[in-house]
N, C-alpha and C. Protein backbone atom coordinates (compact mmCIF):
# COMPACT_ATOMS: atom_id res chain seq x y z
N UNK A 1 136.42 65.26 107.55
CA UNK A 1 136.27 66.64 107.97
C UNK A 1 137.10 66.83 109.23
N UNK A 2 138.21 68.03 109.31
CA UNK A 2 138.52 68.55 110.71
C UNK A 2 137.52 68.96 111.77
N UNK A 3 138.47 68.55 112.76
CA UNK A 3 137.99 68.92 113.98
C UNK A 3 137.43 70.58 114.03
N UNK A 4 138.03 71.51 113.59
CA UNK A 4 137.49 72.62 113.36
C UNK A 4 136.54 73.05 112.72
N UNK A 5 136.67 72.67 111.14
CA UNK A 5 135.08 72.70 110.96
C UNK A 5 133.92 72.27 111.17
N UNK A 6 134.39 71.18 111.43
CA UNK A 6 132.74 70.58 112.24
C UNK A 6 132.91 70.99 113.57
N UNK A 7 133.59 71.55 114.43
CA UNK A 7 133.37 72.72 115.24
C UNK A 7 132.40 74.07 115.57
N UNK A 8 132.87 74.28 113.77
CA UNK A 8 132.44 75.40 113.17
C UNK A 8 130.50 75.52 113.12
N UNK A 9 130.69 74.11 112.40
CA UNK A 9 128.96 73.54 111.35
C UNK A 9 128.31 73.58 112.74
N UNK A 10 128.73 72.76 113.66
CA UNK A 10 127.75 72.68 115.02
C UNK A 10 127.63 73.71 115.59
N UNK A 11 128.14 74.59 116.14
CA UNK A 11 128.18 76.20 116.36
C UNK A 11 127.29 76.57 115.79
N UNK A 12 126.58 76.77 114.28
CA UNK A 12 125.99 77.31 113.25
C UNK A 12 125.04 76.63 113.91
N UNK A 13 124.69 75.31 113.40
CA UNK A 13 123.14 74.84 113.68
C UNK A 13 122.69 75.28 115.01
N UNK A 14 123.36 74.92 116.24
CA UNK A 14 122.72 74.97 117.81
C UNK A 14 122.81 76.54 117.74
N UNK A 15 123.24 77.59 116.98
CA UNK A 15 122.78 79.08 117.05
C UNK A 15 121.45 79.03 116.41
N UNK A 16 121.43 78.36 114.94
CA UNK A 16 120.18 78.17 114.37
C UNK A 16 118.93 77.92 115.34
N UNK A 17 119.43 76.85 115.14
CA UNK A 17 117.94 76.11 116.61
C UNK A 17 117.74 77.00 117.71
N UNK A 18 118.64 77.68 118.74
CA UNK A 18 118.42 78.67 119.15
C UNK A 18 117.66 79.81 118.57
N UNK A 19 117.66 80.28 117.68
CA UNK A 19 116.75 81.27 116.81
C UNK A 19 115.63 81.01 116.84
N UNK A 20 115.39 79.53 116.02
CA UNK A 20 114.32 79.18 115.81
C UNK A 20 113.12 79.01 116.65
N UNK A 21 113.88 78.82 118.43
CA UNK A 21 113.07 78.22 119.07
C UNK A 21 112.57 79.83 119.84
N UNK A 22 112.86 80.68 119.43
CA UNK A 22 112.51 82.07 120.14
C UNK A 22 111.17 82.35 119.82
N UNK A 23 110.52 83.07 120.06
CA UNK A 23 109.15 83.59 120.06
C UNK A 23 109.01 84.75 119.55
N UNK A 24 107.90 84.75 118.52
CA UNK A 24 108.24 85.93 117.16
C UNK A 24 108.14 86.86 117.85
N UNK A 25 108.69 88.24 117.88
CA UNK A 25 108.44 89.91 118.21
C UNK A 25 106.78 89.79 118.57
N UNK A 26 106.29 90.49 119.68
CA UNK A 26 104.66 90.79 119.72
C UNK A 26 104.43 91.67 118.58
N UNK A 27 103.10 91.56 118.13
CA UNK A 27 102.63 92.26 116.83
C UNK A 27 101.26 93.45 117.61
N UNK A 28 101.65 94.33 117.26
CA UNK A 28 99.91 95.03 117.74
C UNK A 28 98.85 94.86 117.39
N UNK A 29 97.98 94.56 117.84
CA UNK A 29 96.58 94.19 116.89
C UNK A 29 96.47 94.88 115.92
N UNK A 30 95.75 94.05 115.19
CA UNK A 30 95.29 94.86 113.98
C UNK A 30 93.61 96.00 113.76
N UNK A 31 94.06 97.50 113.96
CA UNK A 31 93.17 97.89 114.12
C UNK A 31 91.95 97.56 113.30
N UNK A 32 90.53 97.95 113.99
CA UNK A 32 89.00 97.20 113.07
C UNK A 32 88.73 97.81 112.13
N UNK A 33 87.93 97.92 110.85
CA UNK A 33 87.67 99.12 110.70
C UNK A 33 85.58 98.43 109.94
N UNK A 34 85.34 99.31 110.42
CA UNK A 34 83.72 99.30 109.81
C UNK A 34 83.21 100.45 109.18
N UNK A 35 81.94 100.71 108.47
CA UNK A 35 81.17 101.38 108.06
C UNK A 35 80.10 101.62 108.67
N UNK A 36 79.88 102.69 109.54
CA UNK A 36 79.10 102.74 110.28
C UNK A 36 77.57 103.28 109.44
N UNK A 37 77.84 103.92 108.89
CA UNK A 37 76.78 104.65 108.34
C UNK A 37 76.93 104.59 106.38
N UNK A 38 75.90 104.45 105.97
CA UNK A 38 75.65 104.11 104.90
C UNK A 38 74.21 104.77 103.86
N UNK A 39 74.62 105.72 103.14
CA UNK A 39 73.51 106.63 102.12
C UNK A 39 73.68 106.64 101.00
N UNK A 40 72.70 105.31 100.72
CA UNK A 40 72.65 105.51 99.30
C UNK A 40 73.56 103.98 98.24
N UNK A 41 73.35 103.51 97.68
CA UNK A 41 74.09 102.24 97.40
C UNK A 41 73.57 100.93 97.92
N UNK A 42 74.50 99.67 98.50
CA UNK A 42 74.55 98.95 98.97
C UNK A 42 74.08 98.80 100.79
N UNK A 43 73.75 97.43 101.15
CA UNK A 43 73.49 97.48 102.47
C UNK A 43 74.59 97.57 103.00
N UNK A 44 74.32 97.95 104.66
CA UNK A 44 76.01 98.11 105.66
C UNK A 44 76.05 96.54 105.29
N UNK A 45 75.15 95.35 105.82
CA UNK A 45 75.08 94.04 105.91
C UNK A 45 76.34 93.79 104.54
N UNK A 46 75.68 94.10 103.18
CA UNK A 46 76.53 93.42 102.36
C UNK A 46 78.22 94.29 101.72
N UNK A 47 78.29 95.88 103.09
CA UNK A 47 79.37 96.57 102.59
C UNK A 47 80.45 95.82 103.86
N UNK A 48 79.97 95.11 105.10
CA UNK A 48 80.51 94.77 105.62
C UNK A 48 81.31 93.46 105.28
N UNK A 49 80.56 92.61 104.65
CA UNK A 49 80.60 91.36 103.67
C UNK A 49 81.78 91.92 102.79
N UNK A 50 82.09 92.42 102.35
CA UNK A 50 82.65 92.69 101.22
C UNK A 50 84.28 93.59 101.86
N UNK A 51 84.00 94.22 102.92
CA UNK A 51 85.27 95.17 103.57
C UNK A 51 85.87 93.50 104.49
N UNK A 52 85.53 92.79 105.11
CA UNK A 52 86.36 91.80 105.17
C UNK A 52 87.17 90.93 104.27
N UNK A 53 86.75 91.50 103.19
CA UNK A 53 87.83 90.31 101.87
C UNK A 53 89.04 91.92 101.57
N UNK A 54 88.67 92.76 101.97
CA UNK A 54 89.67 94.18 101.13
C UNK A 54 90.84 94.02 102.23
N UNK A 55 91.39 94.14 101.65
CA UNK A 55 93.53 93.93 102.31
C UNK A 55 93.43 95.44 102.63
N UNK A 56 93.95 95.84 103.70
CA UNK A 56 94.60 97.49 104.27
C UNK A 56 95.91 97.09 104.71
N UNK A 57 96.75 95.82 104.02
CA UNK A 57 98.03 95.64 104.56
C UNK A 57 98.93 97.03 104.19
N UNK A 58 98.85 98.33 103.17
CA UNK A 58 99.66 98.64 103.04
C UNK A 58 99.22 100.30 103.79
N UNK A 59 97.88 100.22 104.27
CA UNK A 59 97.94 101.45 105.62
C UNK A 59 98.49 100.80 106.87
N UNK A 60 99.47 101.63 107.15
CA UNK A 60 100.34 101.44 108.54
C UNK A 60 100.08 102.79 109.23
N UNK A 61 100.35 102.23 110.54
CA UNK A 61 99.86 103.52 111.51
C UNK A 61 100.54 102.80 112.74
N UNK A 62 101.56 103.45 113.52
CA UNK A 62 101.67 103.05 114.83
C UNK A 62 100.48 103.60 116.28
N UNK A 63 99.56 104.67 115.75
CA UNK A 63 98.64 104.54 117.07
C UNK A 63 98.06 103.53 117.37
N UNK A 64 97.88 103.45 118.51
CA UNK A 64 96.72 102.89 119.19
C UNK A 64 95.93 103.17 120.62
N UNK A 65 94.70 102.59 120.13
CA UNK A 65 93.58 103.16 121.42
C UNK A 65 93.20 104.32 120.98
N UNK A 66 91.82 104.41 120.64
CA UNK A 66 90.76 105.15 120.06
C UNK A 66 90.39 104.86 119.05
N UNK A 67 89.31 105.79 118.63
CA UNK A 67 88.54 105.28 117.24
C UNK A 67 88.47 106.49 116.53
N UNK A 68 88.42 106.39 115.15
CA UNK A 68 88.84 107.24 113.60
C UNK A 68 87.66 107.56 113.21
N UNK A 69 87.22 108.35 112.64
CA UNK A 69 86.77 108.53 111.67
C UNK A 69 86.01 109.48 110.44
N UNK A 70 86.09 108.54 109.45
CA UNK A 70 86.68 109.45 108.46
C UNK A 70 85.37 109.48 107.55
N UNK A 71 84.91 110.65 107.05
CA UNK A 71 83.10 110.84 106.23
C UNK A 71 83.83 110.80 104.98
N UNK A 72 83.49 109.77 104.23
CA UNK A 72 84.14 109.79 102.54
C UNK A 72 82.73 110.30 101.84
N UNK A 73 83.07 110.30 100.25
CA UNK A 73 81.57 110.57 99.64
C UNK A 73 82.78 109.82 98.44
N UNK A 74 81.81 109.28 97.43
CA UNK A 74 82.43 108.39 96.36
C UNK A 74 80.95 108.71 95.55
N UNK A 75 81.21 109.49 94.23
CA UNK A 75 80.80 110.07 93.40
C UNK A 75 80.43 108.79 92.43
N UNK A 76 79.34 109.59 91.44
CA UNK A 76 79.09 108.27 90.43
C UNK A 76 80.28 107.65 89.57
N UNK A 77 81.26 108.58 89.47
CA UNK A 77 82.63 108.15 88.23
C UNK A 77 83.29 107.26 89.59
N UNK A 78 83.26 107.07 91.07
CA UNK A 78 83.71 105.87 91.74
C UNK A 78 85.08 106.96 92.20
N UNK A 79 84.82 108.25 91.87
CA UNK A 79 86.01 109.27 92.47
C UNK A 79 85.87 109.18 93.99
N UNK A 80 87.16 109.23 94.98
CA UNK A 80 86.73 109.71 96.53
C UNK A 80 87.08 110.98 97.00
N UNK A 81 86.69 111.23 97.93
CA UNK A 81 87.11 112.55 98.43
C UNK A 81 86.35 112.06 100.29
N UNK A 82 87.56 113.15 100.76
CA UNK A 82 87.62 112.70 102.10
C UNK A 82 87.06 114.13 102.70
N UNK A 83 85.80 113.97 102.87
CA UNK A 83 84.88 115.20 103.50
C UNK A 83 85.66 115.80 104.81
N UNK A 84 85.81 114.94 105.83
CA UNK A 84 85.75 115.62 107.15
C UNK A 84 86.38 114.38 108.15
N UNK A 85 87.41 114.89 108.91
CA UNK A 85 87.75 113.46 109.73
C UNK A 85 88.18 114.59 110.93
N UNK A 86 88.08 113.75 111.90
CA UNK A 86 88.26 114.14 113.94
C UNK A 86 89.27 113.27 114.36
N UNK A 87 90.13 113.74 114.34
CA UNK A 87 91.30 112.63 114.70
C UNK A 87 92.84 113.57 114.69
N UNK A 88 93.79 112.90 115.33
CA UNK A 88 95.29 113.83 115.25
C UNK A 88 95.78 113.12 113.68
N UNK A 89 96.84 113.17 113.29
CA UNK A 89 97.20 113.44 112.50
C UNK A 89 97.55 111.76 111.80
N UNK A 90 97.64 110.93 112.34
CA UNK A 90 98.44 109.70 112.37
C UNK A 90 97.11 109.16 111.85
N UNK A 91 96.18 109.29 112.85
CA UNK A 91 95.05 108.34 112.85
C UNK A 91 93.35 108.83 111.84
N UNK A 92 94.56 109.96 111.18
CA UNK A 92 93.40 111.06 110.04
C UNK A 92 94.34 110.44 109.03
N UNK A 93 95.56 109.93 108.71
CA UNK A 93 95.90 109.78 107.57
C UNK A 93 95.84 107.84 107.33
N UNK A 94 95.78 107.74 108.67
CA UNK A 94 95.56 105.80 108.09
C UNK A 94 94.01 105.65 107.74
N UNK A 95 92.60 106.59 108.38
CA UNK A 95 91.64 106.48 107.81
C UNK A 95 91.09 106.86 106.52
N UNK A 96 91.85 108.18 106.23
CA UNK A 96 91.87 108.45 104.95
C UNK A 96 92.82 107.02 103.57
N UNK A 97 93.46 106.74 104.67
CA UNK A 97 94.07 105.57 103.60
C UNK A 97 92.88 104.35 103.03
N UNK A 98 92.63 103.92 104.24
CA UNK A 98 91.52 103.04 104.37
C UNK A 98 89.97 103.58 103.67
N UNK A 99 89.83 104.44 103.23
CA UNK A 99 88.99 105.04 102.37
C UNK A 99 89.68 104.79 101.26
N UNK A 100 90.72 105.16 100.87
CA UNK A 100 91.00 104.61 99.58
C UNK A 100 90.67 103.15 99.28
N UNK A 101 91.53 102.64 99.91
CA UNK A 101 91.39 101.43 99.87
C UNK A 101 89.95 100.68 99.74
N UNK A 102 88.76 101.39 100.35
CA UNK A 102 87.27 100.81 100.13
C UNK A 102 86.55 101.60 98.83
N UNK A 103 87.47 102.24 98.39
CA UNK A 103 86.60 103.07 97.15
C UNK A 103 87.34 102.36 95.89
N UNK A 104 88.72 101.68 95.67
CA UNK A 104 89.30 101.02 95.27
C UNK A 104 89.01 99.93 95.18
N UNK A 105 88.36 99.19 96.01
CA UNK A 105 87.76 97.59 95.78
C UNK A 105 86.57 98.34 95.69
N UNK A 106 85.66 99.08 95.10
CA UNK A 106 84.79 99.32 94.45
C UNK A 106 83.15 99.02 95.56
N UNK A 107 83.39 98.87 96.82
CA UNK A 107 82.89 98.29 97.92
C UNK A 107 81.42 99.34 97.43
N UNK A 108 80.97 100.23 97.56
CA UNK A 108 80.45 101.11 97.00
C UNK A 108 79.84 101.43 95.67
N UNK A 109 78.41 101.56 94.93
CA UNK A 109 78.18 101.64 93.74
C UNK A 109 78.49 102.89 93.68
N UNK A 110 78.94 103.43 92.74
CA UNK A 110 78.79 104.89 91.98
C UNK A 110 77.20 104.88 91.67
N UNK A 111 76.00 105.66 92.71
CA UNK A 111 74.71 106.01 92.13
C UNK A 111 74.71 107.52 91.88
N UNK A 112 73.82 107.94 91.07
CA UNK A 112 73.71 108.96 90.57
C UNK A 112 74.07 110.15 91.12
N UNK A 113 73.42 110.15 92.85
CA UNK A 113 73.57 111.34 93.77
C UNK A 113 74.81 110.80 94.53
N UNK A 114 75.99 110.03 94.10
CA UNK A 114 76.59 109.83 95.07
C UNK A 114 76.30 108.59 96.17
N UNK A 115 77.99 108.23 96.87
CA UNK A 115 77.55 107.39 97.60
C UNK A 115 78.32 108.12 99.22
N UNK A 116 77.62 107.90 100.60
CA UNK A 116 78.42 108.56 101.35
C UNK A 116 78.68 106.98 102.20
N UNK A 117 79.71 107.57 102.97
CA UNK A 117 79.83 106.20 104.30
C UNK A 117 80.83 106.88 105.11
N UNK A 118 80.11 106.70 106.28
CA UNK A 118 81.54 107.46 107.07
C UNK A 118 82.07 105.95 107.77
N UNK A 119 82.94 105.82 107.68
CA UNK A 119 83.99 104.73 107.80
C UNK A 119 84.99 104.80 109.64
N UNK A 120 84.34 104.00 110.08
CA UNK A 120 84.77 104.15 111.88
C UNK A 120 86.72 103.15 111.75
N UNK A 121 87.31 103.67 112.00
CA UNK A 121 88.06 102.84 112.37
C UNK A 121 88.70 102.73 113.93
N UNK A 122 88.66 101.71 114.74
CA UNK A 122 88.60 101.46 116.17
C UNK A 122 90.43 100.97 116.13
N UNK A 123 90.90 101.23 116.67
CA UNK A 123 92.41 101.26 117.16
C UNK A 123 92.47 99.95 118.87
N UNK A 124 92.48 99.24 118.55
CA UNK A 124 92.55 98.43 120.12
C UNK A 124 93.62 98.85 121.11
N UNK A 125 93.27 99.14 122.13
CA UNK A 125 93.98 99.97 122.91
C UNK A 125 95.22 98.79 124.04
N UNK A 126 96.57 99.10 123.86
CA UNK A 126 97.24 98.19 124.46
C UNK A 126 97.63 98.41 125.99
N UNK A 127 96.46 99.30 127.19
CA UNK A 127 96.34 99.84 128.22
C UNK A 127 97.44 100.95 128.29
N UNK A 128 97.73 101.32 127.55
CA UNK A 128 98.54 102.53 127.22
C UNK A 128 98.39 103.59 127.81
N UNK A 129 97.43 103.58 127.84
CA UNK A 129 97.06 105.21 128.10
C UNK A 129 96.73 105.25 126.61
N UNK A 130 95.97 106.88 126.13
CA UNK A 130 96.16 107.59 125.23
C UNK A 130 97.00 108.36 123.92
């Protein structure tokens, strides 16, 4: 091999290794989300049990700091509908996501009169301010 390309190859790796040895991008926490309230169905105990195995990898939301939330009702056919949420706009559409997402893993029985849960989601605040 020339002097140049193995010039070249070493250049490559010690950029590599350089890369490698960097420290990943900070990640924002991952906001919480619970069920605060619960009528009708299952216990909070075993809806909480069950919302830790459900993935919300594909609600994204850049807020943070404050808390969401969003009053679902999930009908006996396991339909949702998003009653009423207090929140700006960012942090009304990742809770409404996250309602899908718990009416979708079926977290909830479909009983006769309906199931309600209003669903808190807490945003960890990165001293931001607001």
């Amino acid at each position: 091999m020339s002097p140049r390309p193995l010039a070249a190859l070493l250049l490559l790796l010690a950029a590599g290794s350089a890369h490698a040895d960097a420290p990943p991008p900070p990640r924002s926490p991952r906001p919480e989300v619970r069920v605060s309230r619960l009528v009708g169905g299952r216990s909070l105990r075993e809806v909480h049990a069950r919302l830790r195995q459900i993935d919300m990898g594909d609600c994204q939301t850049t807020f943070m700091g404050g808390d969401v939330y969003a009053e679902i009702r999930i009908d006996a056919a396991g339909r949702l509908t998003v009653e009423s949420t207090r929140a700006a706009e960012e942090p009304r559409v990742y809770a409404a996501c996250v309602a899908r997402r718990l009416a979708a893993a079926r977290f909830a029985p479909g009983a006769a009169n309906g199931t309600r849960a209003q669903v808190q989601v807490r945003f960890p605040s990165l001293g931001l301010g607001r």
